[in-house]
C-alpha atoms as a PDB file:
ATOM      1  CA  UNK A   1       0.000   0.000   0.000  1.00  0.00           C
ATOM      2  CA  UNK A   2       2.791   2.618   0.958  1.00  0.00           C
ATOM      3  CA  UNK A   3       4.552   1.761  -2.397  1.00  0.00           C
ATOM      4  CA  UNK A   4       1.041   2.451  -4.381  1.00  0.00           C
ATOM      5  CA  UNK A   5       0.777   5.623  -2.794  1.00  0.00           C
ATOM      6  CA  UNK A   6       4.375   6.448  -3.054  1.00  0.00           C
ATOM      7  CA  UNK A   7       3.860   5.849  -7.078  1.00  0.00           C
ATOM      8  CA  UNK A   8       0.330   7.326  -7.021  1.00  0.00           C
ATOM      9  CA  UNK A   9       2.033  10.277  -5.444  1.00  0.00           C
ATOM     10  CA  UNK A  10       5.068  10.833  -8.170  1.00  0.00           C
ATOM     11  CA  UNK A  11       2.791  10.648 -11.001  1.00  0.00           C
ATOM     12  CA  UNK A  12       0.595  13.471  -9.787  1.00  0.00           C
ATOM     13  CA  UNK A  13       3.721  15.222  -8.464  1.00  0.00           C
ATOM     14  CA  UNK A  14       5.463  14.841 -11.870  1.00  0.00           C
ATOM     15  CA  UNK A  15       2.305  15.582 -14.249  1.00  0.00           C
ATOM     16  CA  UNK A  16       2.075  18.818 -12.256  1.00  0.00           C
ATOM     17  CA  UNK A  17       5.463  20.132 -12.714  1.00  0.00           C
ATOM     18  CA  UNK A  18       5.216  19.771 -16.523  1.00  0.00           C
ATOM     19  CA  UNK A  19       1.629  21.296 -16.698  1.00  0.00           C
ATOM     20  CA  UNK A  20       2.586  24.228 -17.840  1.00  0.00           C
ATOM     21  CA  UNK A  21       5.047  22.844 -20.805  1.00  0.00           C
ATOM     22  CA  UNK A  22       1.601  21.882 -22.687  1.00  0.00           C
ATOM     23  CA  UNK A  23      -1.212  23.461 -24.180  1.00  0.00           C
ATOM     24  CA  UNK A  24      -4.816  23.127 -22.880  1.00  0.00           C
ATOM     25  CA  UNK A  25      -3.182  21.386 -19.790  1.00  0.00           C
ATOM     26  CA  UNK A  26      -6.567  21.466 -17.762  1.00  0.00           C
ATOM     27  CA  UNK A  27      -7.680  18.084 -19.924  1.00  0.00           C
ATOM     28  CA  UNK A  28      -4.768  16.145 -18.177  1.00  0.00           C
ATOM     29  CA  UNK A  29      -5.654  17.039 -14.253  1.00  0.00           C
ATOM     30  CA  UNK A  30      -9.613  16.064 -13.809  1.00  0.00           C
ATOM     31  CA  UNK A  31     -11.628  17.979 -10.803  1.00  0.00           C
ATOM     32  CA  UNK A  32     -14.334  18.437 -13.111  1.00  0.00           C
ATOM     33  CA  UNK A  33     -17.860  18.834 -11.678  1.00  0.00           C
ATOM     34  CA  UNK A  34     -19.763  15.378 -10.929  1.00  0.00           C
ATOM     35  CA  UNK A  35     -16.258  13.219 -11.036  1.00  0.00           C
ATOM     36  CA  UNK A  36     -16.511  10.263  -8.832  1.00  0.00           C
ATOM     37  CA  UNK A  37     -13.701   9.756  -6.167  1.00  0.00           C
ATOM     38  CA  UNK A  38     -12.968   6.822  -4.384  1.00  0.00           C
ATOM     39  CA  UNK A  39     -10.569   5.131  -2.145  1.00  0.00           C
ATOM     40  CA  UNK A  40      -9.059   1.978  -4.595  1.00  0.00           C
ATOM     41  CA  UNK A  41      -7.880   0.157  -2.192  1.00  0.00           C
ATOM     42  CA  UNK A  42     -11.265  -0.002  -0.699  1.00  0.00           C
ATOM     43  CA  UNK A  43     -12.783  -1.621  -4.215  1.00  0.00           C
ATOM     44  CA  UNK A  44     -13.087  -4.874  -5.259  1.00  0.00           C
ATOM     45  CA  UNK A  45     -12.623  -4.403  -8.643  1.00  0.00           C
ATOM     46  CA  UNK A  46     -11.084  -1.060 -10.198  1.00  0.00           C
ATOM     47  CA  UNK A  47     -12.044  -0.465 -13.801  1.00  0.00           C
ATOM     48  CA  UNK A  48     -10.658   2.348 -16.328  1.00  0.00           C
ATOM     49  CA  UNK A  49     -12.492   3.665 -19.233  1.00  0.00           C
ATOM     50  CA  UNK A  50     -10.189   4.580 -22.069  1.00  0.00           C
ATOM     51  CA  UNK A  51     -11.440   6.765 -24.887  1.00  0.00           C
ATOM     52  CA  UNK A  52      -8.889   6.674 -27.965  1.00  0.00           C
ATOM     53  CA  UNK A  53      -8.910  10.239 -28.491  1.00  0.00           C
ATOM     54  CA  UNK A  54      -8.344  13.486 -26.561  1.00  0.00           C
ATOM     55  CA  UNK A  55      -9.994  14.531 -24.337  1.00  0.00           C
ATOM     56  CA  UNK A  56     -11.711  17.591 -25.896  1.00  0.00           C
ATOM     57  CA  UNK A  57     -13.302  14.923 -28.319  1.00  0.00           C
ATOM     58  CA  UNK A  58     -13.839  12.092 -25.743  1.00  0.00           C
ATOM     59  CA  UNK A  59     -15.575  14.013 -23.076  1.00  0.00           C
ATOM     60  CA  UNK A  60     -18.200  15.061 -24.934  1.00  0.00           C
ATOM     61  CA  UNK A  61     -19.673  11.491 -25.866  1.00  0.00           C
ATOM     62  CA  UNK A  62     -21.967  10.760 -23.471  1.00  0.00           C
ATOM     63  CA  UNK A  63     -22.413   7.166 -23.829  1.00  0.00           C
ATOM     64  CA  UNK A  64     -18.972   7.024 -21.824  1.00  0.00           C
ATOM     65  CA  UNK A  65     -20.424   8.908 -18.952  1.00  0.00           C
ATOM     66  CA  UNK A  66     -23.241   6.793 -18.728  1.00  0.00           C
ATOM     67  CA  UNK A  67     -20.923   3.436 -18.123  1.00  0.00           C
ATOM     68  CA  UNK A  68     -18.838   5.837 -16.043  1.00  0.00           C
ATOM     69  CA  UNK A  69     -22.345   6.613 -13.555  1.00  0.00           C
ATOM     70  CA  UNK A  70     -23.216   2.771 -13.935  1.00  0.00           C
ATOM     71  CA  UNK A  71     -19.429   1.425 -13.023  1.00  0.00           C
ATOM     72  CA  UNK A  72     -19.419   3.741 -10.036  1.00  0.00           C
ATOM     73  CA  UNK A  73     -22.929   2.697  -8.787  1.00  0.00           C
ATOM     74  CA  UNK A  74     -21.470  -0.847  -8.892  1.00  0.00           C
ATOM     75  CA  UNK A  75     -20.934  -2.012  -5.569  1.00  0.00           C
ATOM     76  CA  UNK A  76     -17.271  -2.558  -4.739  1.00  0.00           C
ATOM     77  CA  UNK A  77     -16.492  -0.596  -7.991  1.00  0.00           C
ATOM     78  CA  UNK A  78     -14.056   1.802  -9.185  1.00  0.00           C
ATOM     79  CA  UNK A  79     -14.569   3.543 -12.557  1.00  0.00           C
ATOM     80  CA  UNK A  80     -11.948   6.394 -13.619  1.00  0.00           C
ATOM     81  CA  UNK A  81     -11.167   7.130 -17.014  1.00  0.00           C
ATOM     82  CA  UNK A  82      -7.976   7.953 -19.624  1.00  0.00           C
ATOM     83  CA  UNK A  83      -7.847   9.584 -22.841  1.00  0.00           C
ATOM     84  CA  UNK A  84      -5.167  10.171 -25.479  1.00  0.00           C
ATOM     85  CA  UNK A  85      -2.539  12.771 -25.438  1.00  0.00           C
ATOM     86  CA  UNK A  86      -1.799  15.679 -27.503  1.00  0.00           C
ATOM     87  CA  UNK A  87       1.498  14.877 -29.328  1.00  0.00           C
ATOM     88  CA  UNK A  88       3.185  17.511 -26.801  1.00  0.00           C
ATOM     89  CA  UNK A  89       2.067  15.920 -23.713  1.00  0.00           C
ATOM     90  CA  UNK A  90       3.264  12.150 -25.063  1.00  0.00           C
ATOM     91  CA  UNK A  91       6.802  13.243 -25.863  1.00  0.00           C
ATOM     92  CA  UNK A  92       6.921  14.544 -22.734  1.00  0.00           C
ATOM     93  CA  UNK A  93       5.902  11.609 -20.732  1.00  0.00           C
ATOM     94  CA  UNK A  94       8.021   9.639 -22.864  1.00  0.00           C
ATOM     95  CA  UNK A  95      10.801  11.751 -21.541  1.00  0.00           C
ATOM     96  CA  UNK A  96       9.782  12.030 -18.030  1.00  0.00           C
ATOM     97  CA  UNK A  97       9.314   8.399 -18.067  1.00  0.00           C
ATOM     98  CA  UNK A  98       5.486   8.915 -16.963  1.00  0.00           C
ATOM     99  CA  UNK A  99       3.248   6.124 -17.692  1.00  0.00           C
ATOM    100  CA  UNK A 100      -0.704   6.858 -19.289  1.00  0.00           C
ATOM    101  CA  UNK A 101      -3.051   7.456 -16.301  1.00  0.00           C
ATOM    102  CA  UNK A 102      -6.476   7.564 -14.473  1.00  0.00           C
ATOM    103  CA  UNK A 103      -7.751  11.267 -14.268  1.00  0.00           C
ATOM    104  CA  UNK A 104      -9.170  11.019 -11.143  1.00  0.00           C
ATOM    105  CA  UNK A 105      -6.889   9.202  -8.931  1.00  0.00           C
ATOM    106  CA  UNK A 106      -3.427   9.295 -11.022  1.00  0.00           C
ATOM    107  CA  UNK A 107      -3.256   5.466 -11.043  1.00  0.00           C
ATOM    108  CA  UNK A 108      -1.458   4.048 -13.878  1.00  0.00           C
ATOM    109  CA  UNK A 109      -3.761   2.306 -16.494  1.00  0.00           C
ATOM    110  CA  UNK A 110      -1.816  -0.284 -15.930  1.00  0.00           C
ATOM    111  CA  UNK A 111      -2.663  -1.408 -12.377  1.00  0.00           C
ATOM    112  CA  UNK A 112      -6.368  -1.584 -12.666  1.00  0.00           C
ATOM    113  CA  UNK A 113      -7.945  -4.504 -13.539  1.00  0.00           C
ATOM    114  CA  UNK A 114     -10.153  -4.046 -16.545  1.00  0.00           C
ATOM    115  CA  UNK A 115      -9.622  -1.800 -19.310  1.00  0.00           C
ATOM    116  CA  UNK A 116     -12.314  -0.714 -21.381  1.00  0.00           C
ATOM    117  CA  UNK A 117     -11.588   0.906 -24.851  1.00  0.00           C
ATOM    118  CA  UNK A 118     -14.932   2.279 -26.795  1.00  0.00           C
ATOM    119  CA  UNK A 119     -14.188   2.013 -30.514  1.00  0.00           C
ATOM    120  CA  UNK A 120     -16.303   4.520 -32.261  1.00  0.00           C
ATOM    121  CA  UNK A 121     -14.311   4.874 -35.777  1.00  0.00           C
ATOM    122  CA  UNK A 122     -12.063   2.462 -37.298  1.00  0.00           C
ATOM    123  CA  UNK A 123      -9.231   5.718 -37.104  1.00  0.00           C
ATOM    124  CA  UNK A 124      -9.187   5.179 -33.200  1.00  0.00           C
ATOM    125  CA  UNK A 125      -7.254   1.595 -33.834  1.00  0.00           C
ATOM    126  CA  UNK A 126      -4.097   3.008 -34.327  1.00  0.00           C
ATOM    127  CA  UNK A 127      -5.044   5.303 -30.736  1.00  0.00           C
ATOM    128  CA  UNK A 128      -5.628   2.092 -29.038  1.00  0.00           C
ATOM    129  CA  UNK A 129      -2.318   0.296 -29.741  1.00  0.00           C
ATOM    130  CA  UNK A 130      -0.659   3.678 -28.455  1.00  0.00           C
ATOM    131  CA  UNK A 131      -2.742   4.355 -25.586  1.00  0.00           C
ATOM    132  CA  UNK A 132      -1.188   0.496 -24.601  1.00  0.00           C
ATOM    133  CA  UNK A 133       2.279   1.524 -25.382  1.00  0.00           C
ATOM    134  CA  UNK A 134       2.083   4.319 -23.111  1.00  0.00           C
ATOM    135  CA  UNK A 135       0.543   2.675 -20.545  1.00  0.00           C
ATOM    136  CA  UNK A 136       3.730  -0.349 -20.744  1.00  0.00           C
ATOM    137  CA  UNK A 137       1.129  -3.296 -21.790  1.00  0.00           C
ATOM    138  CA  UNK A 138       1.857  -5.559 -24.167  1.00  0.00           C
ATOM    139  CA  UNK A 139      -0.339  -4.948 -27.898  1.00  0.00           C
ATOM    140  CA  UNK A 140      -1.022  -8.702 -28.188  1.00  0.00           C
ATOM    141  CA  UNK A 141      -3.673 -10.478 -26.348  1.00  0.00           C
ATOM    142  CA  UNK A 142      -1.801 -14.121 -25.995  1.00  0.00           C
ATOM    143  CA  UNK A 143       1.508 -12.158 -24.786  1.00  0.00           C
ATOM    144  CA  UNK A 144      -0.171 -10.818 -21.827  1.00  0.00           C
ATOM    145  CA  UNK A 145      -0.105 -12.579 -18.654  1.00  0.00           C
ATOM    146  CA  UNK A 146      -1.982 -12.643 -15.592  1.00  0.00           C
ATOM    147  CA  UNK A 147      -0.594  -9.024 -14.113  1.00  0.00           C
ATOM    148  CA  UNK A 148      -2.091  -7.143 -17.460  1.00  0.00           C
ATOM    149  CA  UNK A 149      -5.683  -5.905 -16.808  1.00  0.00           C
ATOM    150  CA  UNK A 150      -8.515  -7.245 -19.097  1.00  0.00           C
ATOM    151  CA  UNK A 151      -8.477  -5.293 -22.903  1.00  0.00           C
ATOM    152  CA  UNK A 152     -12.104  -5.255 -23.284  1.00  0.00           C
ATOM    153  CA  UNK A 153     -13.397  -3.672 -26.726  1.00  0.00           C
ATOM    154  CA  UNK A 154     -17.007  -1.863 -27.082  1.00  0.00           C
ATOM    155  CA  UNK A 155     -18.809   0.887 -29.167  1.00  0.00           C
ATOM    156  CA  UNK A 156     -20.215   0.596 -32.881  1.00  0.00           C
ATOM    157  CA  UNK A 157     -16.875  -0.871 -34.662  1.00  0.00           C
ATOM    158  CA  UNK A 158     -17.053  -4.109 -32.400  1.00  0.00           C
ATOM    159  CA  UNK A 159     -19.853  -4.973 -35.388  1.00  0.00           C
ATOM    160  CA  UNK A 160     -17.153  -5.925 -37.108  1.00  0.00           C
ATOM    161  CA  UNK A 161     -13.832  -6.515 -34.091  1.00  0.00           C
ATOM    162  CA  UNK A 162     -11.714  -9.045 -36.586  1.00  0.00           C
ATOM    163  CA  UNK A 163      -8.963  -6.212 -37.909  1.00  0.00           C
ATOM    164  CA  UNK A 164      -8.211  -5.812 -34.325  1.00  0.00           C
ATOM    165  CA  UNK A 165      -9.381  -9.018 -32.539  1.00  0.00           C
ATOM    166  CA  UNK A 166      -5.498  -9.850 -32.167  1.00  0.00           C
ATOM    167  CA  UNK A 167      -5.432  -6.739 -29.235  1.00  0.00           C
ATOM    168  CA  UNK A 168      -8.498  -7.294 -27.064  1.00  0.00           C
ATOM    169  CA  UNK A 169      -9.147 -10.064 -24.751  1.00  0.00           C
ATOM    170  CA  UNK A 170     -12.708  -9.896 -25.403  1.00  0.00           C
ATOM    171  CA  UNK A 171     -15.195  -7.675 -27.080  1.00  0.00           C
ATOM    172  CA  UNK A 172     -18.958  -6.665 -25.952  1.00  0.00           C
ATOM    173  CA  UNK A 173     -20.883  -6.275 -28.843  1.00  0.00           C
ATOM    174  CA  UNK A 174     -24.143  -3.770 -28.386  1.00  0.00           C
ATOM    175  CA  UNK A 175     -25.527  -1.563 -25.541  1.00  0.00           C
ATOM    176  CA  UNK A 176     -23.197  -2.132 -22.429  1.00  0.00           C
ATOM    177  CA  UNK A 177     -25.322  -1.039 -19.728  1.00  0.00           C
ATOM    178  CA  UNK A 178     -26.762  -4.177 -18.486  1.00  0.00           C
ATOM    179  CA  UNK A 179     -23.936  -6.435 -20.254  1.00  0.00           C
ATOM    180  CA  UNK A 180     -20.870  -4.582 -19.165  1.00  0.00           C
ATOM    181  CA  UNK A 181     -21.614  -5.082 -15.337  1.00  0.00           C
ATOM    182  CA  UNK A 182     -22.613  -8.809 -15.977  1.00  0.00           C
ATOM    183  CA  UNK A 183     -18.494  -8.809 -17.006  1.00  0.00           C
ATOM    184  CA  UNK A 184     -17.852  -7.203 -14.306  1.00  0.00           C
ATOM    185  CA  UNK A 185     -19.278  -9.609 -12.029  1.00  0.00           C
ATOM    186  CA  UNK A 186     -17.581 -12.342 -13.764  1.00  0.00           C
ATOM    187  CA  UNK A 187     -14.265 -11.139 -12.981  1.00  0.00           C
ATOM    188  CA  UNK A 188     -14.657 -10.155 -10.136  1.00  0.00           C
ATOM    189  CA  UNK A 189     -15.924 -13.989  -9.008  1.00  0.00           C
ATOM    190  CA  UNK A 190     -13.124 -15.332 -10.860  1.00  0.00           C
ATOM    191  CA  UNK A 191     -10.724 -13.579  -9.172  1.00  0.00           C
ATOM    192  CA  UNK A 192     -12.176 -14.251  -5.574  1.00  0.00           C
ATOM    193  CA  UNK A 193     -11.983 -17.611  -6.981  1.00  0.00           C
ATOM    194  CA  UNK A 194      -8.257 -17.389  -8.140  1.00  0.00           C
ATOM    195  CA  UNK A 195      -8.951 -18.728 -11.491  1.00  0.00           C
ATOM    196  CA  UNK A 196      -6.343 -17.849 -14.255  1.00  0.00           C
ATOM    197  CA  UNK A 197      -7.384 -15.133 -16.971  1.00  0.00           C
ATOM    198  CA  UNK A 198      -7.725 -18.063 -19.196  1.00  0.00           C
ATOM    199  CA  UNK A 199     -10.426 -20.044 -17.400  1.00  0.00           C
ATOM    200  CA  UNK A 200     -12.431 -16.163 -16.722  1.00  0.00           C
ATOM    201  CA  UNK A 201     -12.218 -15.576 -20.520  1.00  0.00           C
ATOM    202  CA  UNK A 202     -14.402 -18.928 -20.960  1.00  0.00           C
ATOM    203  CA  UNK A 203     -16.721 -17.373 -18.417  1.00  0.00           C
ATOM    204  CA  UNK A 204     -16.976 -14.339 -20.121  1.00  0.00           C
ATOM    205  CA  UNK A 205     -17.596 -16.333 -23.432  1.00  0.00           C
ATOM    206  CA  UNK A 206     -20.921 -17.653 -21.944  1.00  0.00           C
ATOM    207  CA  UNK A 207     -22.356 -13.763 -21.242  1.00  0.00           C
ATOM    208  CA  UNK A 208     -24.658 -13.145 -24.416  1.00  0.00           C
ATOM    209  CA  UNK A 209     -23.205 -10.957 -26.806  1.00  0.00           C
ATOM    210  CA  UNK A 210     -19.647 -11.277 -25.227  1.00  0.00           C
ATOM    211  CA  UNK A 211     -16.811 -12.614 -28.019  1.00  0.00           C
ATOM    212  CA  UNK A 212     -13.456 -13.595 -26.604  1.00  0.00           C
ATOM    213  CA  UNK A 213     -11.232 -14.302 -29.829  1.00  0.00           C
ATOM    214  CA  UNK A 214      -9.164 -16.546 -28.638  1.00  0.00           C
ATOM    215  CA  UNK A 215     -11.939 -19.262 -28.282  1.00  0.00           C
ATOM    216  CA  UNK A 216     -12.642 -19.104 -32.083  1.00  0.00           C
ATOM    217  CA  UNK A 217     -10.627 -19.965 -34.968  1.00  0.00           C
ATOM    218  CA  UNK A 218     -10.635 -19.272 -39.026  1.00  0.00           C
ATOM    219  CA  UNK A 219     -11.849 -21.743 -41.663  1.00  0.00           C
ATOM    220  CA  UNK A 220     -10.271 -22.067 -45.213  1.00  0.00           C
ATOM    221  CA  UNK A 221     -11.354 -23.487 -47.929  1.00  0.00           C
ATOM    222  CA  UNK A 222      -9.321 -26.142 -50.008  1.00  0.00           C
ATOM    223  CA  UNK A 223      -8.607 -23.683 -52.363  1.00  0.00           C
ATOM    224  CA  UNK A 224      -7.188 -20.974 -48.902  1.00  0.00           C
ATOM    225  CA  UNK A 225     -10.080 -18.892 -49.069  1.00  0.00           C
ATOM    226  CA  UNK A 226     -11.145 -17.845 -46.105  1.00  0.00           C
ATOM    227  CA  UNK A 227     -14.928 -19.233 -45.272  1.00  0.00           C
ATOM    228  CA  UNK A 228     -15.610 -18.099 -41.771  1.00  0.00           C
ATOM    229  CA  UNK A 229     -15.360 -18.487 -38.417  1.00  0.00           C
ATOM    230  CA  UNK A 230     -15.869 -21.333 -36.029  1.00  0.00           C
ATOM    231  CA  UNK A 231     -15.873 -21.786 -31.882  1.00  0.00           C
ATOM    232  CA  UNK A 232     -13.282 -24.361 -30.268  1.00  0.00           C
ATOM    233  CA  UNK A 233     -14.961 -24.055 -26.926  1.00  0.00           C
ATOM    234  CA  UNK A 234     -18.769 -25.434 -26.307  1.00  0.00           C
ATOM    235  CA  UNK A 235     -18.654 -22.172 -23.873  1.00  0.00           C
ATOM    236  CA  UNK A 236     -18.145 -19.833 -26.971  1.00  0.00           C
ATOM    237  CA  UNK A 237     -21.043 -19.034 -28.947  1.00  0.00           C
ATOM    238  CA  UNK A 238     -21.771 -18.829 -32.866  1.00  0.00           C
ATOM    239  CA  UNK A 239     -22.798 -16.422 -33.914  1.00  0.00           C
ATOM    240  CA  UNK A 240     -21.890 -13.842 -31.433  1.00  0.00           C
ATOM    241  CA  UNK A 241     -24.950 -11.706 -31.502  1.00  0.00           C
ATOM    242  CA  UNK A 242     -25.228  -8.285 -30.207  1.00  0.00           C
ATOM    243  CA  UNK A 243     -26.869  -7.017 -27.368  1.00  0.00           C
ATOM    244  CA  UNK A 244     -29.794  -4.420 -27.830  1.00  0.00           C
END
């Protein structure tokens, strides 16, 4: 605990001093009206809302505030959220050795245990694969072990989650308000349970409208065309149909 709040404490400490080197540096610091605080330690599960843009574009969609209210009401729940940086701000974490964080409690994206990316254009993929790099997790789903946080994938492009299905432990497909805290509570039993990411991922599988990739594999034709999908778990369904 006193070397969380010893890091928690030099991230804030650090973003401050090089505040003023950027421009708009109010979307970096949080404190806006109607942010939820809590204590993480005192959570169950913490959970961090990424949107792959900055944060002049991201917190405007409200969709992401309504998960953000949901998550929070969530008992044993804590919901922050991260957005992109301007191209000043990155080079100078890069420099400063600063790793992406939560806006409300300066927690590195990396120590929570669910991260939530909502893909609302296919130009945001790119954003996503940087957002990770900054945050010191791994871009491939099978090279992350069981310290990384959950990459969970939502919004409109999950229609069609194949160019990117290589990044994201699972995707929710549809509305996440009800499904989104079913995950939740998945997790969060698995990992009172101990079981490895692996055996939560077939849990997750079996929440309608919930596609893990790695339970799935492609089917070619004789002639190598590619014909489709198919499940290689009886917990995985086909087709993965979307939650309204």
């Amino acid at each position: 605990l006193i070397h969380k709040m010893k890091q928690l404490s030099s991230i804030k400490e650090k973003i401050e001093r090089i505040l003023p080197e950027v421009i708009k540096p109010a979307r970096y610091f949080g404190g806006e009206l109607n942010v939820i605080r809590k204590d993480p330690e005192a959570q169950n599960i913490k959970v961090c809302l990424a949107f792959p843009d900055i944060y002049d574009i991201g917190q405007s969609y409200i969709g992401f505030y309504i998960l953000y209210h949901i998550l929070n009401k969530r008992a044993g729940t804590l919901c922050e959220r991260t957005f992109a940086p301007w191209p000043d701000m990155e080079k100078i974490m890069l420099r400063e050795g600063i790793p992406l964080w939560s806006l409300e409690s300066f927690l590195p994206v990396s120590s929570f245990d669910v991260i939530g990316f909502t893909l609302q254009y296919e130009l945001h993929y790119t954003t996503v694969l940087n957002m990770l790099d900054l945050a010191g997790i791994p871009f491939i789903a099978n090279e992350r072990d069981e310290k990384h946080p959950f990459i969970i994938g939502g919004g409109p492009c999950c229609a069609n989650p194949e160019p990117v299905a290589d990044f994201f432990d699972a995707f929710l497909l549809g509305d996440g308000e009800e499904a989104f805290p079913e995950m939740l509570d998945v997790i969060e039993k698995c990992g009172l349970k101990g079981m490895s990411k692996k055996d939560t991922l077939l849990e997750l599988a079996a929440i309608e409208s919930v596609y893990v990739p790695s339970l799935y594999r492609q089917v070619f034709s004789d002639d190598g065309s590619f014909t489709g999908m198919e499940p290689i778990s009886e917990k995985a369904a086909y087709p993965v149909r979307s939650r309204v």
